[in-house]
C-alpha atoms as a PDB file:
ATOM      1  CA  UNK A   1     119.955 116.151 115.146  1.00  0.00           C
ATOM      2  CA  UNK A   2     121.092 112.606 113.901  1.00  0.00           C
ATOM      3  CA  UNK A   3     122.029 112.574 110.783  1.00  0.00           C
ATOM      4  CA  UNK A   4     122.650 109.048 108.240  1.00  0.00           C
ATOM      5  CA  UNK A   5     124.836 109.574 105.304  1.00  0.00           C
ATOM      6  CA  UNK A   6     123.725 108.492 101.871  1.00  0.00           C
ATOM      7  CA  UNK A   7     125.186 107.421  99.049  1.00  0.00           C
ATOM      8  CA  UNK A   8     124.740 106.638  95.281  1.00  0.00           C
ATOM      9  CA  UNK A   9     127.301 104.982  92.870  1.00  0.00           C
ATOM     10  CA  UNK A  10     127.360 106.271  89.484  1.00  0.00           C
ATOM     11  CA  UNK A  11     128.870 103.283  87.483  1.00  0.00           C
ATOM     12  CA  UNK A  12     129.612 102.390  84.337  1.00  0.00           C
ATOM     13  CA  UNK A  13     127.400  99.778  82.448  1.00  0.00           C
ATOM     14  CA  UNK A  14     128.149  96.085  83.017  1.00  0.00           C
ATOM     15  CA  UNK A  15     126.636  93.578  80.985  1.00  0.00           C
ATOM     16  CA  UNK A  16     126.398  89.692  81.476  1.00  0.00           C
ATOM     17  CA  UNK A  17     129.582  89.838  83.707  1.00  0.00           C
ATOM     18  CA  UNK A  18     129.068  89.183  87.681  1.00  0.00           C
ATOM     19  CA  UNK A  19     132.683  88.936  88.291  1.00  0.00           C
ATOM     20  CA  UNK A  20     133.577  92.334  87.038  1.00  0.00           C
ATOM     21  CA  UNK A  21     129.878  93.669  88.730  1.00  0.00           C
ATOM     22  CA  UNK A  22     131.152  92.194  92.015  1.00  0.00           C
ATOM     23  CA  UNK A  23     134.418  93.805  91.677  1.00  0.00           C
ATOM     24  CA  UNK A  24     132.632  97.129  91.084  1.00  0.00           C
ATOM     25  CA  UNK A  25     130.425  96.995  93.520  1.00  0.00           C
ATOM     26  CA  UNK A  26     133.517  96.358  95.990  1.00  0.00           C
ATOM     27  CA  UNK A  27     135.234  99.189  94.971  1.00  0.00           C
ATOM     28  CA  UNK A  28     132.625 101.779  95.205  1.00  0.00           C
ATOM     29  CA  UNK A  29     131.774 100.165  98.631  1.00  0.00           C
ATOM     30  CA  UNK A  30     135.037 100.479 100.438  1.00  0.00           C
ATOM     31  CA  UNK A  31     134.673 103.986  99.410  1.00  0.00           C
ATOM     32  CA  UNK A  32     131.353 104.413 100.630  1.00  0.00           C
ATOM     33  CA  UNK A  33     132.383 103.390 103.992  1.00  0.00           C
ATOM     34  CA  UNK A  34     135.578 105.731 104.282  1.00  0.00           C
ATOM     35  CA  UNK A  35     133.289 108.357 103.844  1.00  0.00           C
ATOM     36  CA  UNK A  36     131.394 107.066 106.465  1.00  0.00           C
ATOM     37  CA  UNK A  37     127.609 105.926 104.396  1.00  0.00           C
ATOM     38  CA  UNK A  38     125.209 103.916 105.975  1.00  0.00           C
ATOM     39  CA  UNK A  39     123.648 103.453 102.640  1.00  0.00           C
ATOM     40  CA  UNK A  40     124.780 102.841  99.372  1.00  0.00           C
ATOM     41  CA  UNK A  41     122.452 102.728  95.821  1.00  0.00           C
ATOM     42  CA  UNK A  42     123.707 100.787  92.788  1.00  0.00           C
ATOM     43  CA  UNK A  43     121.467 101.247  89.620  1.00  0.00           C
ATOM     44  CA  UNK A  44     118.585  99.137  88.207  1.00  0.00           C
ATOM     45  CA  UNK A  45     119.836  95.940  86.619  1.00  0.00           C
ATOM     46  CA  UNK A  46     123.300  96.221  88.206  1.00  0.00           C
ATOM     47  CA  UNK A  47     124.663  92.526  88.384  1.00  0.00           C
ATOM     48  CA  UNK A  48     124.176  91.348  85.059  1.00  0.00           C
ATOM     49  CA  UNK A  49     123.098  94.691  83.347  1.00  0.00           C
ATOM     50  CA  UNK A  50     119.479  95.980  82.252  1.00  0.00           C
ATOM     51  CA  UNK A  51     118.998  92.752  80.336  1.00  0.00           C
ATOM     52  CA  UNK A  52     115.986  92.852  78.071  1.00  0.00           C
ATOM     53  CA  UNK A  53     116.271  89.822  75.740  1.00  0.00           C
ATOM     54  CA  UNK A  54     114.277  86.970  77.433  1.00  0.00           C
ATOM     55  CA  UNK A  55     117.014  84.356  76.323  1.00  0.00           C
ATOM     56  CA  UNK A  56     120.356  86.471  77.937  1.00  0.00           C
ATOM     57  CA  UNK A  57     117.822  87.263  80.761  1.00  0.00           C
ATOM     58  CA  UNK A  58     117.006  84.088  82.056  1.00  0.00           C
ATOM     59  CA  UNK A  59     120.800  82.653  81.061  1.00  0.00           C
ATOM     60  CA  UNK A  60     122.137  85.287  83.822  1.00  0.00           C
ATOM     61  CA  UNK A  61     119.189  85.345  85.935  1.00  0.00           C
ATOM     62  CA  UNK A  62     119.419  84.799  89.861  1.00  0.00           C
ATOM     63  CA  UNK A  63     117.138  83.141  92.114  1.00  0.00           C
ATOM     64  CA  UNK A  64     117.421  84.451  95.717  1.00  0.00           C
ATOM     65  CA  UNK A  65     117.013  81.016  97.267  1.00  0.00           C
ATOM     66  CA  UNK A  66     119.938  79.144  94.946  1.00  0.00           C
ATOM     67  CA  UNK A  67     123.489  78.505  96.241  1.00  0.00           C
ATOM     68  CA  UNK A  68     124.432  80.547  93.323  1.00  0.00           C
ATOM     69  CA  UNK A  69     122.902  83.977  94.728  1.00  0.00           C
ATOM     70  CA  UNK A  70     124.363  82.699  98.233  1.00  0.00           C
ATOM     71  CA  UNK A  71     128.064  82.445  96.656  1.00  0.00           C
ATOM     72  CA  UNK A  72     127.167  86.152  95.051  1.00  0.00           C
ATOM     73  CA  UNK A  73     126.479  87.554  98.626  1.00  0.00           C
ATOM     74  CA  UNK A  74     129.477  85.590 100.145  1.00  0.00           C
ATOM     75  CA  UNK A  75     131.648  88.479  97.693  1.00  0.00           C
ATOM     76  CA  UNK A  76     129.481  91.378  99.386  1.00  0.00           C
ATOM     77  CA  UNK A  77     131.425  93.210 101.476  1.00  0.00           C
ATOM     78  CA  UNK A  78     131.147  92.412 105.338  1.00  0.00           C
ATOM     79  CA  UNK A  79     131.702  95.974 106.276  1.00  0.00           C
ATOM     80  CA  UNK A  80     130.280  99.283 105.369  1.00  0.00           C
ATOM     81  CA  UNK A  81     127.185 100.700 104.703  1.00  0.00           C
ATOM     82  CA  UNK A  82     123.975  98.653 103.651  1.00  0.00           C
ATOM     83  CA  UNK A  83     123.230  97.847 100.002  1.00  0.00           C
ATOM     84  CA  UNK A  84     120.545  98.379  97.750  1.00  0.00           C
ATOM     85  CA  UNK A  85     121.718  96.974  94.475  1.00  0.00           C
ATOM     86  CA  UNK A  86     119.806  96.195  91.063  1.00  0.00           C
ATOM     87  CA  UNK A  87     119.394  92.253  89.507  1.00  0.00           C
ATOM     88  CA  UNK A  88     117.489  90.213  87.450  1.00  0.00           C
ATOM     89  CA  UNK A  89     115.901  87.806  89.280  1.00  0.00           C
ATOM     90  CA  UNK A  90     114.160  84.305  88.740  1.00  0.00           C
ATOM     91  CA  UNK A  91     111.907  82.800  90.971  1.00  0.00           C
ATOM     92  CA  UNK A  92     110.288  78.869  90.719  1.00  0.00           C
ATOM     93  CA  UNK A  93     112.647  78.702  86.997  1.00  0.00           C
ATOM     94  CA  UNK A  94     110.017  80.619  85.279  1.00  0.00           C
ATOM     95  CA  UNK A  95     109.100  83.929  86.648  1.00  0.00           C
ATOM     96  CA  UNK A  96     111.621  86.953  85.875  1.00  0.00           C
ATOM     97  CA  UNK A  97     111.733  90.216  87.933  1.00  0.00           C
ATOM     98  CA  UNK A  98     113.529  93.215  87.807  1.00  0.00           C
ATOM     99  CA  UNK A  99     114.793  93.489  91.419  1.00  0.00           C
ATOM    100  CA  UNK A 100     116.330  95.853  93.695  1.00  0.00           C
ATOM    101  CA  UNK A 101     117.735  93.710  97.044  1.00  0.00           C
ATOM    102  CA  UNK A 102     118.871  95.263 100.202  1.00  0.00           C
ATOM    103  CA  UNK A 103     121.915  93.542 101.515  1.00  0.00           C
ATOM    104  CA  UNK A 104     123.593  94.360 105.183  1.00  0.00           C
ATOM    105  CA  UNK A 105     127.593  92.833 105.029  1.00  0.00           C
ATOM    106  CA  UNK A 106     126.360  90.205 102.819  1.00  0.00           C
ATOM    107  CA  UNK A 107     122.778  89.271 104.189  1.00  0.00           C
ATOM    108  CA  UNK A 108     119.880  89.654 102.501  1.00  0.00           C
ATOM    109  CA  UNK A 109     117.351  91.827 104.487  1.00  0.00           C
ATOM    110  CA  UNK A 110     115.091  91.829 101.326  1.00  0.00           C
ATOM    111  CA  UNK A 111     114.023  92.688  98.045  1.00  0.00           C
ATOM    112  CA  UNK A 112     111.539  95.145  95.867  1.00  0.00           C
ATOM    113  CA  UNK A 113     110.278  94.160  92.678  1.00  0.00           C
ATOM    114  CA  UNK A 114     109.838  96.952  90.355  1.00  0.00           C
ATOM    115  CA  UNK A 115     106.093  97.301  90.377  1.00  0.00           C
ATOM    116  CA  UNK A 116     105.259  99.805  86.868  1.00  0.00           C
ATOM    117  CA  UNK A 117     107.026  98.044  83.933  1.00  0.00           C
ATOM    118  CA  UNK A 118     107.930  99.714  80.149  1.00  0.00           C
ATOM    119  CA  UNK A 119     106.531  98.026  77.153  1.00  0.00           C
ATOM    120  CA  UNK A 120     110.251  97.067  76.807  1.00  0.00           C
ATOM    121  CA  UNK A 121     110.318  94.795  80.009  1.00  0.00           C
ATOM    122  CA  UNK A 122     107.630  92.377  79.069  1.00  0.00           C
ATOM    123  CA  UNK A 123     109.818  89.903  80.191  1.00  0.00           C
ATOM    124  CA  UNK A 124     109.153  90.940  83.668  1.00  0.00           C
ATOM    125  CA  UNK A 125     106.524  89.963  85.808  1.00  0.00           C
ATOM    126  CA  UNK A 126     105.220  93.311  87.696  1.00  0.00           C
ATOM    127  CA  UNK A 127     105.738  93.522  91.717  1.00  0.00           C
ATOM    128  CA  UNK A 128     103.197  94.048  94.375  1.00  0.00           C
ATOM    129  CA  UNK A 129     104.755  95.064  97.210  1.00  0.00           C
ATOM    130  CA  UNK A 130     106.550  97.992  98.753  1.00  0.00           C
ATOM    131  CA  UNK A 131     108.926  96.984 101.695  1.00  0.00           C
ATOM    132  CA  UNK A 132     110.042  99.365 103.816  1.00  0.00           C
ATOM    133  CA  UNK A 133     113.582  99.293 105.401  1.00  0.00           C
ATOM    134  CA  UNK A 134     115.470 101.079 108.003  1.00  0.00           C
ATOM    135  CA  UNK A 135     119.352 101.899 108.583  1.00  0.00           C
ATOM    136  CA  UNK A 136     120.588 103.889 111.299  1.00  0.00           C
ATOM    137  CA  UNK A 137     116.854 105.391 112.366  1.00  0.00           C
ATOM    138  CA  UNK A 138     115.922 106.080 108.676  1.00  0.00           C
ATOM    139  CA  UNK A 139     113.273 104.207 106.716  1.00  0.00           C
ATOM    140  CA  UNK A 140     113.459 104.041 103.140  1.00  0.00           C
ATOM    141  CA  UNK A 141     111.164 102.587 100.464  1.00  0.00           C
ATOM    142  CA  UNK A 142     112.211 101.601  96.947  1.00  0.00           C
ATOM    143  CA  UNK A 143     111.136 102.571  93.666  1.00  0.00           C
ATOM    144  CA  UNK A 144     112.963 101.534  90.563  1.00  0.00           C
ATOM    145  CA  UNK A 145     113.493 104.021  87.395  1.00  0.00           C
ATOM    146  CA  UNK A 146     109.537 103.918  85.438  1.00  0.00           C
ATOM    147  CA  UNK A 147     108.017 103.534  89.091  1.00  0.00           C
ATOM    148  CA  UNK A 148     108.427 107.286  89.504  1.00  0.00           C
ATOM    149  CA  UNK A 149     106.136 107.957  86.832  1.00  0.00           C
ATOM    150  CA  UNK A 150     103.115 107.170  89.198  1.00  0.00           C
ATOM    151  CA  UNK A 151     102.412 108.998  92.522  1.00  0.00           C
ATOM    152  CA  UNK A 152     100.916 106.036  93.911  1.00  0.00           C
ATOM    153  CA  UNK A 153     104.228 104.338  94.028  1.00  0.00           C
ATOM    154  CA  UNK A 154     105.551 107.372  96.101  1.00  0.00           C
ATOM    155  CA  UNK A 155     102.308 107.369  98.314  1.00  0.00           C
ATOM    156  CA  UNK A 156     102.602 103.132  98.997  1.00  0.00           C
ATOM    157  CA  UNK A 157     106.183 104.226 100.254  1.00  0.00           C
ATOM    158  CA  UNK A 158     105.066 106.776 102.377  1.00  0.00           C
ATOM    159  CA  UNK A 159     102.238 104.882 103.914  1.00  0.00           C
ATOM    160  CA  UNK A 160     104.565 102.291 104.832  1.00  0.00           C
ATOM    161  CA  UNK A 161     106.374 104.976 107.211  1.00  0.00           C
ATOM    162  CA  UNK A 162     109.369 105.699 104.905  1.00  0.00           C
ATOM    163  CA  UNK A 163     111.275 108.910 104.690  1.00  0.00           C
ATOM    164  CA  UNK A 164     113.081 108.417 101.911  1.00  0.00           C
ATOM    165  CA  UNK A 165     112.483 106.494  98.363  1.00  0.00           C
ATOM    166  CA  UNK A 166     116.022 104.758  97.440  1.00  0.00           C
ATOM    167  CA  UNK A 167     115.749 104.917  93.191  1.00  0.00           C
ATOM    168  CA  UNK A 168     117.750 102.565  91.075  1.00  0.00           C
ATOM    169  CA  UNK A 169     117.465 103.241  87.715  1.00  0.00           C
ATOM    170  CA  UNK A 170     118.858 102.650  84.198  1.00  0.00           C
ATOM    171  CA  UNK A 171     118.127 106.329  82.881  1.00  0.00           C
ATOM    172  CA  UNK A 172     119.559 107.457  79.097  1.00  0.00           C
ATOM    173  CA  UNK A 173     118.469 110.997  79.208  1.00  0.00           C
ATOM    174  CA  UNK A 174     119.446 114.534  81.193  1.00  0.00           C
ATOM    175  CA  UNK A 175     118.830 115.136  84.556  1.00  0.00           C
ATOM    176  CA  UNK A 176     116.053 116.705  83.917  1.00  0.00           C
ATOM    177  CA  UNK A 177     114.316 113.731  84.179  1.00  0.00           C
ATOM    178  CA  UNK A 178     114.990 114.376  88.390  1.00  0.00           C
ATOM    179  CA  UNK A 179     113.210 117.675  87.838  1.00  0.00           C
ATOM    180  CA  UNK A 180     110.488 116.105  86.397  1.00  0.00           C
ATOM    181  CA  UNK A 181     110.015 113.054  87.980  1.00  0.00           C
ATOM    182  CA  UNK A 182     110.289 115.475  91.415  1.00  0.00           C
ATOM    183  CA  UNK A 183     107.243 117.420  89.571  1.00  0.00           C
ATOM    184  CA  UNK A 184     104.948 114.325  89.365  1.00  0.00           C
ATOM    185  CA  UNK A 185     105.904 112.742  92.854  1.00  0.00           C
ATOM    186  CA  UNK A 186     106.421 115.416  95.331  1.00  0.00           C
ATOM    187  CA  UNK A 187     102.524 116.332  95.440  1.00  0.00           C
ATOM    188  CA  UNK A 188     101.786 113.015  97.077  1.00  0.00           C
ATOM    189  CA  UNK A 189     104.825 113.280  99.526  1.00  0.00           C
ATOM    190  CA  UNK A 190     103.896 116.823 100.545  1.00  0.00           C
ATOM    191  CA  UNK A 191     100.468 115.367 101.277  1.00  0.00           C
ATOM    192  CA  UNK A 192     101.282 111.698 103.017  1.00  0.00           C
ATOM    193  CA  UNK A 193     105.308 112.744 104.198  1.00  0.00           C
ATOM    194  CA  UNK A 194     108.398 114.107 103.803  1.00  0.00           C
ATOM    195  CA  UNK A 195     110.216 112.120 101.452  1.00  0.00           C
ATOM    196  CA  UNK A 196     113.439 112.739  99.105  1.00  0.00           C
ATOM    197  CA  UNK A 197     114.545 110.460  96.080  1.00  0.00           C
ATOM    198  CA  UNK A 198     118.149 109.225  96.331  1.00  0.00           C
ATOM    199  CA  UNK A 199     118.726 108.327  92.525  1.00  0.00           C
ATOM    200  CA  UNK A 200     121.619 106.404  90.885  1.00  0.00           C
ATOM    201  CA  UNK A 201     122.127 105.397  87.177  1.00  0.00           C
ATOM    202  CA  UNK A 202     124.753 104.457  84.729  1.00  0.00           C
ATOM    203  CA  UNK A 203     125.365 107.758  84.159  1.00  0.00           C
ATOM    204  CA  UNK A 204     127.027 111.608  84.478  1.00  0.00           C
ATOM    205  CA  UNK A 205     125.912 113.650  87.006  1.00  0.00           C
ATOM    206  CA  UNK A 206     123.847 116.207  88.718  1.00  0.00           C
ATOM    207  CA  UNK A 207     123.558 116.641  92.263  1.00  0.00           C
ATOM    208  CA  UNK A 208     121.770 119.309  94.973  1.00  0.00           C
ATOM    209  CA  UNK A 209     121.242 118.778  98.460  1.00  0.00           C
ATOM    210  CA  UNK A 210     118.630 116.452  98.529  1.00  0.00           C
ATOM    211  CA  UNK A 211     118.813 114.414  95.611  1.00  0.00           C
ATOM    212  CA  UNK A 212     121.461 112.847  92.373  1.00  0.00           C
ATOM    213  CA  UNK A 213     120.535 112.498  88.467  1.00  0.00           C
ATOM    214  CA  UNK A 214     122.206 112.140  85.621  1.00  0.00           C
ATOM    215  CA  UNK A 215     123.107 111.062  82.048  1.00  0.00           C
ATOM    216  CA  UNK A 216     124.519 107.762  81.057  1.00  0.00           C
ATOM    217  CA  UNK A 217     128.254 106.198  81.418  1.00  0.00           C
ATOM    218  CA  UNK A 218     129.321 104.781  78.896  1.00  0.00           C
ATOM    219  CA  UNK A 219     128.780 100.565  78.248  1.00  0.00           C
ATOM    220  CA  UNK A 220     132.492  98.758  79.511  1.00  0.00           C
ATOM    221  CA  UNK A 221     134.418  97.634  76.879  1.00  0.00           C
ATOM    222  CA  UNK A 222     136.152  94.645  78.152  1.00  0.00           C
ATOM    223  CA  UNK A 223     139.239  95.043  75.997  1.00  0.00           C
ATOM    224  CA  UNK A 224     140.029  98.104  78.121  1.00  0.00           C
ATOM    225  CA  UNK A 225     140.471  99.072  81.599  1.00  0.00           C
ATOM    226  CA  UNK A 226     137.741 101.028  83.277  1.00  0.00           C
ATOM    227  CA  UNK A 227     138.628 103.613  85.953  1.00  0.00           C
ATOM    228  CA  UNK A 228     136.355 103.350  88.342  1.00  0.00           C
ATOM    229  CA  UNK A 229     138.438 105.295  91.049  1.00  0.00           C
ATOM    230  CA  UNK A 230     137.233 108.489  87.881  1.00  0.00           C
ATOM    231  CA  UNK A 231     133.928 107.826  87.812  1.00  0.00           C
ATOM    232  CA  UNK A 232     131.994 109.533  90.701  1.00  0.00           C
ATOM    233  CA  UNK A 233     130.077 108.044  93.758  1.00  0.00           C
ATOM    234  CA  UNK A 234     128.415 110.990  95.679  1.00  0.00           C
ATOM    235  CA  UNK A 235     127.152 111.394  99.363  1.00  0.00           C
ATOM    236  CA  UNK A 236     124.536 113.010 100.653  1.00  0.00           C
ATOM    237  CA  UNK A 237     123.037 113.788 104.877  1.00  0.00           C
ATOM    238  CA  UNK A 238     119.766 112.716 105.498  1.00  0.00           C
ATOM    239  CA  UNK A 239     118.764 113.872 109.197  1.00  0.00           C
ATOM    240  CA  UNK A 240     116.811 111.153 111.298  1.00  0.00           C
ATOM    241  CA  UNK A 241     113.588 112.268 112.360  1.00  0.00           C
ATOM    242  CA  UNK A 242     114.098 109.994 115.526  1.00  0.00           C
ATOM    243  CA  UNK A 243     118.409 109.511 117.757  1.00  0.00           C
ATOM    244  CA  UNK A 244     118.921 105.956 116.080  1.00  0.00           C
ATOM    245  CA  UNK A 245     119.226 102.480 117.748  1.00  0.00           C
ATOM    246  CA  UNK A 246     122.846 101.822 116.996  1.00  0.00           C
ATOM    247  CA  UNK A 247     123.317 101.193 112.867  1.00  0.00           C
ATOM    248  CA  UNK A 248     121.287  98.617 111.308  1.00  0.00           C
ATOM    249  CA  UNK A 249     118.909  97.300 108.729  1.00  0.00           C
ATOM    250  CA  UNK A 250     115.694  95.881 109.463  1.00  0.00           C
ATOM    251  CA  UNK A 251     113.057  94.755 107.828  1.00  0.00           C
ATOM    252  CA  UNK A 252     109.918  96.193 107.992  1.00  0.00           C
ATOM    253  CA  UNK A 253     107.162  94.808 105.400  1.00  0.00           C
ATOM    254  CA  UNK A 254     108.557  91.913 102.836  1.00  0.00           C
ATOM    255  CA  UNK A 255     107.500  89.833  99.810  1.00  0.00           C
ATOM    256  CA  UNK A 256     106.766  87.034  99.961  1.00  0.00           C
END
């Protein structure tokens, strides 16, 4: 059976620098693609870190129509697997989202605004829609971090046709938060779907078969070098439910 190759970068925490994000992100895509991923997941808030002051927020802030975001995507790799990658976004100057984009060698294909926000992200205005993508055969939804607290995130996923929900997050505890997010969600995938979460944080690591959790890296100190060849990005085969149409990215429902 067909089979695409996941992938989710456990990074350290980089805050209010997109240069040293970009650079990152980079890195842990070339070696995505050696190990031949069609899809790579970068935690919630990657870019310009979980940002949770309004002022430092909207200072770093992207809007996906600027020329700003478009000189961002012209440092996305051109080759390699697909994207999903955490921001802060802006929209119209005023609204703020926490975002999760989907990027194909450095196009946007889309977006998913985190839908169930923490008291702690008033800031935020709250999604409404959940896109559903597909690379290399396999559809994927996205749910960022808190969203996996409520099955009905899971179930708009699956109702969209998805197989599996991509997760961002920015998670500070075990991973047995997986376990117990698994607990809450998997009774509404075992009744709408088959679906797995592919989970990536700032953080050490866990990982089975179907799934990858963990606790948190440590914040980058910027008066010393990070190793980022140390710090682990780990891969995972999804099989395809269907022989794929060459590898790509489409788009299947969007926000507008």
């Amino acid at each position: 059976m067909p089979f695409v190759r996941v992938a989710a970068a456990q990074t350290p925490e980089i805050r209010e620098s997109l240069d040293e994000a970009l650079d990152c992100l980079a890195d842990f895509a070339c070696r995505a693609e050696a190990a031949g991923a069609s899809l790579l997941c970068f935690p919630e808030g990657f870019l310009q870190g979980y940002l949770l002051d309004d002022e430092t927020a909207r200072r770093y802030a992207l809007d996906l129509a600027s020329p700003a975001f478009a000189a961002v995507l012209d440092r996305f790799p051109k080759t390699g697997p697909s994207l999903v990658v955490g921001l802060i976004e802006v929209e119209g100057g005023r609204r703020l989202y926490n975002t999760a984009v989907v990027v194909e060698r450095g196009v946007l294909i889309g977006r998913y605004r985190k839908t169930h926000l923490l008291r702690g992200e008033a800031l935020f205005t709250a999604g409404t829609q959940s896109p559903v993508f597909e690379v290399g055969g396999l559809r994927f939804g996205i749910n960022i971090c808190y969203d996996t607290n409520f099955p009905e995130a899971a179930r708009k996923v699956a109702d969209g046709g998805a197989h599996i929900i991509v997760c961002p997050a920015n998670k500070r505890t075990g991973w047995g938060w997986g376990v117990d997010t698994a607990k809450k969600v998997h009774p509404c995938r075992r009744s709408r779907v088959s679906l797995t979460n592919v989970t990536t944080n700032d953080s050490a690591h866990r990982r089975d078969a179907r799934g990858v959790h963990g606790h948190q890296r440590p914040h980058v100190d910027r008066q010393r070098e990070v190793n980022r060849e140390k710090l682990p990005a780990f891969f995972g085969r999804i099989d395809t439910p269907h022989p794929p149409e060459g590898r790509r990215t489409q788009r299947s429902h969007s926000e507008a």
